[in-house]
C-alpha atoms as a PDB file:
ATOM      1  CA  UNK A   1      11.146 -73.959   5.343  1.00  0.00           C
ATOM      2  CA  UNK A   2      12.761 -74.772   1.731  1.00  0.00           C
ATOM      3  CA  UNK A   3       9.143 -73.374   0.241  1.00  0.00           C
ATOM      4  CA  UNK A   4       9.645 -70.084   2.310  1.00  0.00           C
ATOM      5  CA  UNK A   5      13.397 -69.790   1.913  1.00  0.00           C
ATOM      6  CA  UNK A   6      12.988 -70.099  -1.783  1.00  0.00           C
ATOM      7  CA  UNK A   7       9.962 -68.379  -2.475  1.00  0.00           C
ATOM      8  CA  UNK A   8      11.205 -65.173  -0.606  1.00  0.00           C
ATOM      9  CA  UNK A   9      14.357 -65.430  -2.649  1.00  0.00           C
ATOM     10  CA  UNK A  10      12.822 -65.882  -6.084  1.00  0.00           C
ATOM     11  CA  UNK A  11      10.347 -63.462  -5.562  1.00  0.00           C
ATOM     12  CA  UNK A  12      12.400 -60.679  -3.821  1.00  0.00           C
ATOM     13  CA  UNK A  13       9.994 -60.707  -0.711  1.00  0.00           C
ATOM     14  CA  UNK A  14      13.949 -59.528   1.109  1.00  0.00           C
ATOM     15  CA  UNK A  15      14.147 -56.232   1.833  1.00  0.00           C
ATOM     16  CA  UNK A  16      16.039 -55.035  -0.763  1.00  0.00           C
ATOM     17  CA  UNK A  17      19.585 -55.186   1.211  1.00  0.00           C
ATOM     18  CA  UNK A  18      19.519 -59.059   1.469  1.00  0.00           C
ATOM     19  CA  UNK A  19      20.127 -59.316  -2.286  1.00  0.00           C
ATOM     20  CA  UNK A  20      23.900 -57.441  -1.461  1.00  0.00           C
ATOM     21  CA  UNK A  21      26.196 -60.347  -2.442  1.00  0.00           C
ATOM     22  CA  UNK A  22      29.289 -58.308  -2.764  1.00  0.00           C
ATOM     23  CA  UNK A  23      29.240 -57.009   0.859  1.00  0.00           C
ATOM     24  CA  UNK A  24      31.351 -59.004   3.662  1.00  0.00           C
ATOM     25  CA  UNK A  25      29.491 -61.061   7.051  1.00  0.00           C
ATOM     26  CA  UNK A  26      28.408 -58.324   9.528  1.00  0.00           C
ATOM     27  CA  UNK A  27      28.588 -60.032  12.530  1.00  0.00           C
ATOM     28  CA  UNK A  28      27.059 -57.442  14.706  1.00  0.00           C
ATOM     29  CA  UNK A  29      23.997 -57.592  12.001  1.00  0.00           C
ATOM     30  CA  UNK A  30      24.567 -61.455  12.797  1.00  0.00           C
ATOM     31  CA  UNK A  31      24.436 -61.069  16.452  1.00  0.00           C
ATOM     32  CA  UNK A  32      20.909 -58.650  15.520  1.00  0.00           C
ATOM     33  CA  UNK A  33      19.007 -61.177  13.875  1.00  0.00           C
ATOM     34  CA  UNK A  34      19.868 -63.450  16.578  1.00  0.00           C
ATOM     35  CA  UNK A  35      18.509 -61.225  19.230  1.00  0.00           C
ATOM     36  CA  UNK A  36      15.732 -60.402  17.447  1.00  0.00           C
ATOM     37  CA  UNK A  37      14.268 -63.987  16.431  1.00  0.00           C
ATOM     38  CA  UNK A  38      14.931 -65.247  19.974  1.00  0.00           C
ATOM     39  CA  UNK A  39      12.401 -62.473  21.434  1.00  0.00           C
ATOM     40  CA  UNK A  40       9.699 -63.756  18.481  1.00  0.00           C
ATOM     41  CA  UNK A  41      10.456 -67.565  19.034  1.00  0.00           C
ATOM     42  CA  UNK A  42      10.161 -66.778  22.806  1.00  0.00           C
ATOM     43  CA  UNK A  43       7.104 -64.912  22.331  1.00  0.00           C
ATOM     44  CA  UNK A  44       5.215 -67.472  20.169  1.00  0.00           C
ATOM     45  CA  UNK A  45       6.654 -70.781  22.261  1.00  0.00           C
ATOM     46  CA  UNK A  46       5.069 -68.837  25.434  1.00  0.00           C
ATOM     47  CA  UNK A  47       1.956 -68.700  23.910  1.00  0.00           C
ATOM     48  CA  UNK A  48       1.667 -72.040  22.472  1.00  0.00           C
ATOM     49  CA  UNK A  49       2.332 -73.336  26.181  1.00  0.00           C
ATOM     50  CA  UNK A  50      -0.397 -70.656  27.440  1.00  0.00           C
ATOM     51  CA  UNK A  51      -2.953 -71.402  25.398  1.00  0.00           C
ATOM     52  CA  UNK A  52      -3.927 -75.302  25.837  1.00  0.00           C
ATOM     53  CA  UNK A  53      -6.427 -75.433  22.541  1.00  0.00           C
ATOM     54  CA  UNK A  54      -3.164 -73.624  20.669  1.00  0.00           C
ATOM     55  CA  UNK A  55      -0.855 -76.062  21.848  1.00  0.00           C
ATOM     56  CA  UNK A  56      -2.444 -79.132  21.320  1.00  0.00           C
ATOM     57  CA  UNK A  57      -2.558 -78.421  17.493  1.00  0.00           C
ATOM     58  CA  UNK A  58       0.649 -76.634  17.137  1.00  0.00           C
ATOM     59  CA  UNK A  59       3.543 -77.464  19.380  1.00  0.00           C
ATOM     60  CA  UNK A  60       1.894 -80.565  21.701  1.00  0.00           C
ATOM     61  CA  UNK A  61       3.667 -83.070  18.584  1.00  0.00           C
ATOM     62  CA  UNK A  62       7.238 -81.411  19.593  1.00  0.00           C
ATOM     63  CA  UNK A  63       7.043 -82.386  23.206  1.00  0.00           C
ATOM     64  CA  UNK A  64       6.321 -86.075  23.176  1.00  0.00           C
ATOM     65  CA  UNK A  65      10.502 -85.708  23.025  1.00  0.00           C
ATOM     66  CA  UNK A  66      10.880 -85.479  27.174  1.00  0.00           C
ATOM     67  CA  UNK A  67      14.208 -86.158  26.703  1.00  0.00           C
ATOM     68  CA  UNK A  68      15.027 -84.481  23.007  1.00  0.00           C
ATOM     69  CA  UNK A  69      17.573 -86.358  20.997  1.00  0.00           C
ATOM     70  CA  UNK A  70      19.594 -83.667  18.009  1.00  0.00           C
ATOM     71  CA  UNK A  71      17.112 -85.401  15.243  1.00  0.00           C
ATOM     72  CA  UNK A  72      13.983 -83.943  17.227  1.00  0.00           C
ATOM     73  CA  UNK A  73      14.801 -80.500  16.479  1.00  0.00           C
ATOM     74  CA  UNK A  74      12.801 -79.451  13.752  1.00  0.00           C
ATOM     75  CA  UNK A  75      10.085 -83.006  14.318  1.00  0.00           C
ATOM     76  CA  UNK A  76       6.631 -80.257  14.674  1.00  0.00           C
ATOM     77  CA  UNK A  77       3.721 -80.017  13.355  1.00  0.00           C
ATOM     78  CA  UNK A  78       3.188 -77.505  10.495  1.00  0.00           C
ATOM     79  CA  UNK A  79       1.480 -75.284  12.640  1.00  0.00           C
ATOM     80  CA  UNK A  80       4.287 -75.285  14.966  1.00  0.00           C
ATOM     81  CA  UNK A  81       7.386 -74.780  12.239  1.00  0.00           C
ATOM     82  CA  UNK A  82       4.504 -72.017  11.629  1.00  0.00           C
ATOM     83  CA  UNK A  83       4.439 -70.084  14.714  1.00  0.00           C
ATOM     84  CA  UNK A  84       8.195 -70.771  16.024  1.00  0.00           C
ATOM     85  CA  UNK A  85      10.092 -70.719  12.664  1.00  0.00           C
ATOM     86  CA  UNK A  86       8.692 -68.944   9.771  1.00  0.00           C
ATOM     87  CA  UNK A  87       6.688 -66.178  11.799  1.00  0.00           C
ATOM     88  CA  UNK A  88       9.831 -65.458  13.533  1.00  0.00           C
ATOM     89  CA  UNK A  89      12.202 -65.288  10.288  1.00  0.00           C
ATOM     90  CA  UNK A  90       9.689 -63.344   8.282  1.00  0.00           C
ATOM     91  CA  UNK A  91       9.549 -60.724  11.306  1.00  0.00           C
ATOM     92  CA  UNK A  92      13.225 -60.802  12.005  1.00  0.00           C
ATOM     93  CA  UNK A  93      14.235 -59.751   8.271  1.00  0.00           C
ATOM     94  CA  UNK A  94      11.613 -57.364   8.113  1.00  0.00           C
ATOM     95  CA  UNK A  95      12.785 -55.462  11.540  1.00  0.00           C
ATOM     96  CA  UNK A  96      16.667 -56.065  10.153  1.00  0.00           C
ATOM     97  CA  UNK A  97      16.482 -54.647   6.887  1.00  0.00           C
ATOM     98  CA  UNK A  98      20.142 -53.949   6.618  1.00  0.00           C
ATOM     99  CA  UNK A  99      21.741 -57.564   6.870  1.00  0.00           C
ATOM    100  CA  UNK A 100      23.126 -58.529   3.124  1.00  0.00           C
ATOM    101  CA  UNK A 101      23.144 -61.858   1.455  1.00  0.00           C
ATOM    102  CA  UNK A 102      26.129 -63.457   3.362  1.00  0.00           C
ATOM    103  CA  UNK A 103      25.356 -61.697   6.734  1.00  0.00           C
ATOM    104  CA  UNK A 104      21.880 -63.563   6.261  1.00  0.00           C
ATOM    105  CA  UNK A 105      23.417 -66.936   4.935  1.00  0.00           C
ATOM    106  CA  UNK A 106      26.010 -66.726   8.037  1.00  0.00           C
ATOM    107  CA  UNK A 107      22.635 -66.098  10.524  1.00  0.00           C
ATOM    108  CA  UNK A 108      20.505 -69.267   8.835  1.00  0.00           C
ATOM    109  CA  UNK A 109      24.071 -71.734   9.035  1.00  0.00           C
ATOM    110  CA  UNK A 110      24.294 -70.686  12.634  1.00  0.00           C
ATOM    111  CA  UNK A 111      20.764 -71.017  13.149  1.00  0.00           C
ATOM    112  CA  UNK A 112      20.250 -74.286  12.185  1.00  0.00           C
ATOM    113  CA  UNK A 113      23.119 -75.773  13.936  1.00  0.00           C
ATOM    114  CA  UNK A 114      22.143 -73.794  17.371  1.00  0.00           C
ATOM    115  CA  UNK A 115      18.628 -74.770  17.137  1.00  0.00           C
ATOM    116  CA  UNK A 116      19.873 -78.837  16.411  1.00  0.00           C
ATOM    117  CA  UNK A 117      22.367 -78.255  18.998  1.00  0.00           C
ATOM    118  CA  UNK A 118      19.927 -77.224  22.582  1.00  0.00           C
ATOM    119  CA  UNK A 119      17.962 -80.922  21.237  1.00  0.00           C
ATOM    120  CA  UNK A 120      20.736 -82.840  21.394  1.00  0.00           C
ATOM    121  CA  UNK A 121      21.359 -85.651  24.239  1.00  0.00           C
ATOM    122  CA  UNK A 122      24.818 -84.607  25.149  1.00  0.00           C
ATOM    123  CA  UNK A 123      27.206 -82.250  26.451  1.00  0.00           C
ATOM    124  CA  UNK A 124      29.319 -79.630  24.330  1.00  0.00           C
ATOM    125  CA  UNK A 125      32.565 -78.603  25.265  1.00  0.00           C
ATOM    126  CA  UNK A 126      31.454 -74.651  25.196  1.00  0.00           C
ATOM    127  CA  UNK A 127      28.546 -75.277  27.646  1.00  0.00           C
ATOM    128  CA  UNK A 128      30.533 -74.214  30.635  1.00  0.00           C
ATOM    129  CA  UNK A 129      30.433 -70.421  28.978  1.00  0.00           C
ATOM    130  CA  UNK A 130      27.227 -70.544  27.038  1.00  0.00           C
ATOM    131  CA  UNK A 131      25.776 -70.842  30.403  1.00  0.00           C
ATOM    132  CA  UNK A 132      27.366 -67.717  32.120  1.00  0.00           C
ATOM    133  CA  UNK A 133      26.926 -65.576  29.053  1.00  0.00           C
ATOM    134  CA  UNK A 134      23.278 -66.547  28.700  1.00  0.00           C
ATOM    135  CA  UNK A 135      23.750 -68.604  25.253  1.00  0.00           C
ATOM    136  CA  UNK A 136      20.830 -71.495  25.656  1.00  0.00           C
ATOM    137  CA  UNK A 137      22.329 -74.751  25.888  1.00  0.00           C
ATOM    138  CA  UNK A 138      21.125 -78.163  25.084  1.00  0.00           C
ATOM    139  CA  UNK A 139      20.336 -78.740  29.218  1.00  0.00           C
ATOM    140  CA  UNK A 140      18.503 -75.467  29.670  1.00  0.00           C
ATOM    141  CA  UNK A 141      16.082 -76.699  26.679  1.00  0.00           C
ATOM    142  CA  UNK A 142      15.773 -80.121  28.199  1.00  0.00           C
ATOM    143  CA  UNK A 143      14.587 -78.640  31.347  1.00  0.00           C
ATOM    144  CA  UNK A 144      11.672 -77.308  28.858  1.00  0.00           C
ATOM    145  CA  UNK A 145      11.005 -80.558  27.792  1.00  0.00           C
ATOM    146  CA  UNK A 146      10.685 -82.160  31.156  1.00  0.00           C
ATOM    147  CA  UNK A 147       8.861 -79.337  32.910  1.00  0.00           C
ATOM    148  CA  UNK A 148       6.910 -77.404  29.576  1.00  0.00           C
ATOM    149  CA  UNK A 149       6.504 -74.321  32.072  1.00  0.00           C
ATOM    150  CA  UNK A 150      10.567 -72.699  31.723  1.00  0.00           C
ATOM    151  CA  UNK A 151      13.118 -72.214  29.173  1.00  0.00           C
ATOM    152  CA  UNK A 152      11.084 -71.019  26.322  1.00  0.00           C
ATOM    153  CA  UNK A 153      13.950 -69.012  24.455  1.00  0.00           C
ATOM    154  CA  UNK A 154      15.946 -71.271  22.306  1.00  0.00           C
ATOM    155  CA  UNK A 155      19.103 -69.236  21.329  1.00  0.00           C
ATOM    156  CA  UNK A 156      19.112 -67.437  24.649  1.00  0.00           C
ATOM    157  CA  UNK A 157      18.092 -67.194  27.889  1.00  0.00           C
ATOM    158  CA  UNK A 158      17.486 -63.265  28.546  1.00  0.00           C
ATOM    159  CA  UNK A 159      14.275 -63.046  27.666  1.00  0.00           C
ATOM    160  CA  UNK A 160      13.434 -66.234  30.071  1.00  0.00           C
ATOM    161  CA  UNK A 161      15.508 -64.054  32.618  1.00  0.00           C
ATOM    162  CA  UNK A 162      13.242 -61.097  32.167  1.00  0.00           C
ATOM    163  CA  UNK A 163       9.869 -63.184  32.105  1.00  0.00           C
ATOM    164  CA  UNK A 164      10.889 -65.178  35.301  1.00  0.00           C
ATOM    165  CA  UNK A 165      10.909 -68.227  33.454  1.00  0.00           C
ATOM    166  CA  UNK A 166      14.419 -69.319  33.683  1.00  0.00           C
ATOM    167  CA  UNK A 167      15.539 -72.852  35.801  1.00  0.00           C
ATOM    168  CA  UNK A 168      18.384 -73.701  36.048  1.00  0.00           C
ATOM    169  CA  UNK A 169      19.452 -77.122  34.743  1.00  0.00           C
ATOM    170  CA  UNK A 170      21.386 -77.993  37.594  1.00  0.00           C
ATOM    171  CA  UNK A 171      18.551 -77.060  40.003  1.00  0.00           C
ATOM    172  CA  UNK A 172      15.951 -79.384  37.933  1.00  0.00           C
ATOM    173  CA  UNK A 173      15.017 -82.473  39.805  1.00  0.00           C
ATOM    174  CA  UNK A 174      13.242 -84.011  36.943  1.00  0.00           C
ATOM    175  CA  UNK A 175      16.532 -83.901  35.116  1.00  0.00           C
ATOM    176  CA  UNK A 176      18.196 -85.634  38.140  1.00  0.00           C
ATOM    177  CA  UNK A 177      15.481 -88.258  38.175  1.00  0.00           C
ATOM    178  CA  UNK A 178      15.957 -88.967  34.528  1.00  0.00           C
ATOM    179  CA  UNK A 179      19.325 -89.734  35.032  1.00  0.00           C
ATOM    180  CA  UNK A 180      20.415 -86.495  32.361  1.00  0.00           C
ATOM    181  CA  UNK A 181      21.753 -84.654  34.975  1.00  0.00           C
ATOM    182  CA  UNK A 182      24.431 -86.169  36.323  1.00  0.00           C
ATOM    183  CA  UNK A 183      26.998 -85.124  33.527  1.00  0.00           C
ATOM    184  CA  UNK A 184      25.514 -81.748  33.421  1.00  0.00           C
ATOM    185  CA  UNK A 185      25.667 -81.178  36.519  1.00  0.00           C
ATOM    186  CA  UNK A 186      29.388 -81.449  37.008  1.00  0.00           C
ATOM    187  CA  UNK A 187      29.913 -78.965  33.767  1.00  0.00           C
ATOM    188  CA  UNK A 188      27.275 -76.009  35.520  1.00  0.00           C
ATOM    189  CA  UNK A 189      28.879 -76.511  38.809  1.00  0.00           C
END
């Protein structure tokens, strides 16, 4: 990440706009990016769980977490920060060439914390609405770590809603049966 974050800096790889330091956060450019590197993330975690002989060399590291703790989130394999990180960011500022520097600083601070956040062993108090507005949360993720066949978006759950791959943490038994659900269950509910 710090090698690919630094390199496209250095070596103005940024389409040209992401160099703007003097323009304010667009959130709605945020909110873009956001959208944009779900779909990609989605995409490539599908595939890595499709493919078996992918998987085992790329993501199959990640999910000896069944129940994720927050320090999990970026444990992967190179291949794997391959495919569900870099692809996606290098794609996502190539299809949003209009985000400035501080737009795209705001994005990365967000998505860092997010993407610690859905592998973290606890509740948050803004759960509750994540969940109706479609936001991923760190329960719908842990349903993809107990089952590996839903919940493949990361930031949110639309494109899991689309693809039919959405469960519902409070309709997961293996959850239940872990003993994770119990809290989470009165917060869905």
């Amino acid at each position: 990440m710090f090698a690919y974050l630094g390199a496209s800096w250095m070596f103005r790889i940024m389409p040209e706009s992401y160099y703007d330091l003097d323009s304010p956060i667009n959130w709605p450019l945020v909110l873009l990016q956001f959208l944009v590197i779900d779909f990609f993330t989605f995409t490539n975690h599908l595939l890595e769980h499709y493919f078996p002989s992918l998987y085992k060399v790329s993501h199959k590291f990640h999910h000896v977490f069944i129940n994720p703790k927050i320090y999990n989130a970026f444990n992967g394999s190179v291949p794997d920060t391959i495919s569900l990180i870099l692809i996606p960011l290098v794609l996502t500022a190539q299809i949003c060439r209009s985000v400035n520097c501080w737009s795209y600083i705001a994005f990365g601070s967000l998505y860092a914390t997010v993407f610690t956040l859905i592998h973290c062993e606890f509740s948050h108090p803004w759960d509750y609405l994540f969940y109706y507005i479609g936001v991923g949360t760190a329960w719908d993720h842990n349903v993809h770590h107990a089952l590996f066949i839903y919940n493949y978006g990361h930031f949110f759950m639309y494109w899991d809603w689309l693809w039919g791959t959405y469960k519902n943490p409070s309709t997961c038994e293996a959850l239940r049966i872990s003993g994770l659900q119990d809290d989470k269950e009165k917060k869905l509910k």
